[in-house]
C-alpha atoms as a PDB file:
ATOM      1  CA  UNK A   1       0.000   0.000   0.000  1.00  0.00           C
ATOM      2  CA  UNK A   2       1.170   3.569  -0.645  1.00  0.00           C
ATOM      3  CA  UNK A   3       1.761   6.272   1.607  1.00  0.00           C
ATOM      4  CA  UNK A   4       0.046   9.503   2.140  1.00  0.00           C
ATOM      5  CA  UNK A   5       3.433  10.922   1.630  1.00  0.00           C
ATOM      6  CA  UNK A   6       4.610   8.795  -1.268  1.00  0.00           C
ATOM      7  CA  UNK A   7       6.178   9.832  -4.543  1.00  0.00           C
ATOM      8  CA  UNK A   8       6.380   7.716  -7.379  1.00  0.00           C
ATOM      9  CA  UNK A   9       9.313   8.649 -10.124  1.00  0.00           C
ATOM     10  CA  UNK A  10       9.143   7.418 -13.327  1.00  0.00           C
ATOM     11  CA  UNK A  11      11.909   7.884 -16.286  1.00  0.00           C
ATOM     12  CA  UNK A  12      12.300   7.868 -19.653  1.00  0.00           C
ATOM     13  CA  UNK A  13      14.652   6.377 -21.078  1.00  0.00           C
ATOM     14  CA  UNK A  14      16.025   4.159 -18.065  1.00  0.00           C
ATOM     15  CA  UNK A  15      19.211   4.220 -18.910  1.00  0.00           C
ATOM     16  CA  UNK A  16      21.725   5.445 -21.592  1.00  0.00           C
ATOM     17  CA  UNK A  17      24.348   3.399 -23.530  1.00  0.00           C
ATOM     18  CA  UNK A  18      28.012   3.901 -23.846  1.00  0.00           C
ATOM     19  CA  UNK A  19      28.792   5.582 -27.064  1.00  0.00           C
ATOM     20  CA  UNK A  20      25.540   6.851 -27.503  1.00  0.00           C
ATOM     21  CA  UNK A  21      24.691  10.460 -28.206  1.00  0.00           C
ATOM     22  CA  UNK A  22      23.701  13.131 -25.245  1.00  0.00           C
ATOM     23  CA  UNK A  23      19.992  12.093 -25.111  1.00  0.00           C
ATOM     24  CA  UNK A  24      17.039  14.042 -23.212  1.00  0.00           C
ATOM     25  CA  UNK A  25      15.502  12.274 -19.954  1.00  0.00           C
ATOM     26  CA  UNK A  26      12.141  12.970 -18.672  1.00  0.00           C
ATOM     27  CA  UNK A  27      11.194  12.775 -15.670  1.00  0.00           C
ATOM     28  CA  UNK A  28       7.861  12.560 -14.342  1.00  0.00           C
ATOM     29  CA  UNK A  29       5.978  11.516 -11.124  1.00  0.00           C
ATOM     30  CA  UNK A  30       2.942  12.114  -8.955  1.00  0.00           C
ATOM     31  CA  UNK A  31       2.124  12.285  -5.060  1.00  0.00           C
ATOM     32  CA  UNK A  32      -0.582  10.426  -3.629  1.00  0.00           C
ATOM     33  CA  UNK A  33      -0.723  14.013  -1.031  1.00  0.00           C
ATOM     34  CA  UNK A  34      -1.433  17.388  -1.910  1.00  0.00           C
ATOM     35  CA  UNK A  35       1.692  18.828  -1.620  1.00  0.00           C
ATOM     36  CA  UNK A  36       3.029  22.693  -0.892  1.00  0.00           C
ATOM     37  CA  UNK A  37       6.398  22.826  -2.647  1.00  0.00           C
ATOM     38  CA  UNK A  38       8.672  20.873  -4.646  1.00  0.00           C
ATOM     39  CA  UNK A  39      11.760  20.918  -6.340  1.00  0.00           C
ATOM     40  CA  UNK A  40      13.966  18.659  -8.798  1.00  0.00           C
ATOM     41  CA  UNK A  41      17.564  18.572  -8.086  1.00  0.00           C
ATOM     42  CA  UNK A  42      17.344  21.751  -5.973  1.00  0.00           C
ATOM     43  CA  UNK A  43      15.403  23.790  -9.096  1.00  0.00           C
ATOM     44  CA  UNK A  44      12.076  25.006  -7.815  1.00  0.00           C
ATOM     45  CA  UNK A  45       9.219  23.928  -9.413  1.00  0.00           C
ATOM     46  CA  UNK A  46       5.328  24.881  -9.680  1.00  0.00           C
ATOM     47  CA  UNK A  47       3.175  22.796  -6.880  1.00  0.00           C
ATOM     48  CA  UNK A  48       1.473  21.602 -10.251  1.00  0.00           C
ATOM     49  CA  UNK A  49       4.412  20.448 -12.122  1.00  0.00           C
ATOM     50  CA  UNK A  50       5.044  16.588 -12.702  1.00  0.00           C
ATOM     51  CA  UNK A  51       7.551  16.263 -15.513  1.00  0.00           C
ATOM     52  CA  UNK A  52      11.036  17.832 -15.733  1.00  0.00           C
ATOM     53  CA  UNK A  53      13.569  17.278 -18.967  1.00  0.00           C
ATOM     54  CA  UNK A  54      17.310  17.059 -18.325  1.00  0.00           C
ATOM     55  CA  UNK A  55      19.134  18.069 -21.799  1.00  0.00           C
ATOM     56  CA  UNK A  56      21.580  16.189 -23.645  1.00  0.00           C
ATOM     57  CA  UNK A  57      22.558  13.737 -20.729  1.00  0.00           C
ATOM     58  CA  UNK A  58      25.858  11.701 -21.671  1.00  0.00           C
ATOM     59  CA  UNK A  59      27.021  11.148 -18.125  1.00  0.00           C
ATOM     60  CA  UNK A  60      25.282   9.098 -14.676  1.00  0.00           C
ATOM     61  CA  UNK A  61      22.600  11.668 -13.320  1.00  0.00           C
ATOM     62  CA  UNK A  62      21.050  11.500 -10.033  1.00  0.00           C
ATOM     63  CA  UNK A  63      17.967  12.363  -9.548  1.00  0.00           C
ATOM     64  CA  UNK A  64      16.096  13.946  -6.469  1.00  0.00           C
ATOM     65  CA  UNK A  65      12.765  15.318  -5.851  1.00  0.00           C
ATOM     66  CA  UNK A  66      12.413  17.323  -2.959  1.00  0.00           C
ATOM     67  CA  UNK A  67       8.677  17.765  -1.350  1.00  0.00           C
ATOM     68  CA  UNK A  68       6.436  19.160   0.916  1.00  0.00           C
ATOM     69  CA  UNK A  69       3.286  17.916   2.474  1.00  0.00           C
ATOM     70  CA  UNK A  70       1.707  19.116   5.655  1.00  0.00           C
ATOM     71  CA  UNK A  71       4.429  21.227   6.759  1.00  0.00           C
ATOM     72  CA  UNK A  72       7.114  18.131   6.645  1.00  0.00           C
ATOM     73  CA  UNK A  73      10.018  17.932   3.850  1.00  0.00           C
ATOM     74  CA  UNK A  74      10.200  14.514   2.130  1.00  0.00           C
ATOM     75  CA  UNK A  75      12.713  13.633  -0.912  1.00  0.00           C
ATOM     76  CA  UNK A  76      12.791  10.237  -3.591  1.00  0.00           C
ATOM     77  CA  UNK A  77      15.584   9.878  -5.172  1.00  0.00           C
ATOM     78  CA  UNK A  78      16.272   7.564  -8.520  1.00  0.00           C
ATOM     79  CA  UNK A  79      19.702   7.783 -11.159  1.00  0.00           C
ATOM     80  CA  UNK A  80      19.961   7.241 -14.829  1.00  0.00           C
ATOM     81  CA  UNK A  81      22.974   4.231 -15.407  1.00  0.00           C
ATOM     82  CA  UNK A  82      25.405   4.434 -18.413  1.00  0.00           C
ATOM     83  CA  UNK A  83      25.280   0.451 -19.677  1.00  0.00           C
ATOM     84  CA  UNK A  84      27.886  -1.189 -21.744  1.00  0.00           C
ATOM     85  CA  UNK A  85      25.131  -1.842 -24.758  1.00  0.00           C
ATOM     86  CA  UNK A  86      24.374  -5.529 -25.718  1.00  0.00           C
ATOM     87  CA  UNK A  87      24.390  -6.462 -29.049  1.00  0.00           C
ATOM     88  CA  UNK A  88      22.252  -9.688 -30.537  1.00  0.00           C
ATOM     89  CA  UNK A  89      21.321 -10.469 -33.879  1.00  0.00           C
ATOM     90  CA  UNK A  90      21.532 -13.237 -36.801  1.00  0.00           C
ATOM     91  CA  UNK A  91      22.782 -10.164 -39.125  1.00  0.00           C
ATOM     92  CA  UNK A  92      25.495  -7.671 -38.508  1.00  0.00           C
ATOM     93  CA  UNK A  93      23.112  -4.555 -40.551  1.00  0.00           C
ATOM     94  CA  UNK A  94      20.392  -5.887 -38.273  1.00  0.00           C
ATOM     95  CA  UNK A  95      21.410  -5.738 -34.629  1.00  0.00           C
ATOM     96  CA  UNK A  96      19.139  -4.952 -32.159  1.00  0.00           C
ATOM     97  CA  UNK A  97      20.476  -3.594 -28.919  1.00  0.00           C
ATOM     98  CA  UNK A  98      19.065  -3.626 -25.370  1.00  0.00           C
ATOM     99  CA  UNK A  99      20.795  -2.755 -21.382  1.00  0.00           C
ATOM    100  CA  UNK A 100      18.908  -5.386 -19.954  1.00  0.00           C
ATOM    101  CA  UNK A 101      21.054  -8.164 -18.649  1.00  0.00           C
ATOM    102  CA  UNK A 102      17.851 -10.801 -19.100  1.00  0.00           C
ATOM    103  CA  UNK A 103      16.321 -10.960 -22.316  1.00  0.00           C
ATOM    104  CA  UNK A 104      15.459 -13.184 -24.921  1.00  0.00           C
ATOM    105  CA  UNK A 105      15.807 -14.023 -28.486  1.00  0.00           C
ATOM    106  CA  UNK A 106      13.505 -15.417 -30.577  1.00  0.00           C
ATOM    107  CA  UNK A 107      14.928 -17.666 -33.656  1.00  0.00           C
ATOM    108  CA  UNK A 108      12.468 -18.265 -36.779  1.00  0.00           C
ATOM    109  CA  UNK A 109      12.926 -20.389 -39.827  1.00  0.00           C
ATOM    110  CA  UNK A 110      13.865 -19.083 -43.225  1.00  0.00           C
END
């Protein structure tokens, strides 16, 4: 069950590859409290905001939302990871690519 004084972060993308180009994360989350301030890695934001964009990322960022609710100060903190990309494929102009260290492969018939 979640708290009164909860704050759920999602982002997008997850995670960034090695080698890749800066890339734009979005952040976005939502209280389960009406809340009285809030800020995002100490820039203050509208009471009504719930999505922040960090521009051209290329290196680890942590993340930290900073809140207020009934005259108490909460924070939730989540990171973007750099991942070594893994490659898989049955063509070298067709690779797909994916962070995830579980994942599977389907094979077909030609």
């Amino acid at each position: 069950m979640l708290a009164g004084t909860e704050c759920i972060i999602e982002v997008s993308p997850k995670y960034i590859y090695y080698g890749d180009s800066p890339q734009d994360i979005t952040v976005s989350w939502r209280y389960y409290s009406e809340i009285t301030s809030q800020s995002i890695n100490g820039i203050l934001l509208d009471v009504n905001t719930r999505t922040y964009t960090f521009k051209n990322v290329s290196e680890p960022l942590s993340i930290s939302i900073q809140y207020e609710i009934g005259g108490k100060s909460y924070v939730q903190r989540t990171s973007i990871e750099i991942k070594f990309p893994i490659y898989y494929g049955v063509d070298n102009l067709a690779m797909s690519k994916t962070g995830e260290t579980k994942f599977s492969v389907t094979a077909g018939e030609d």
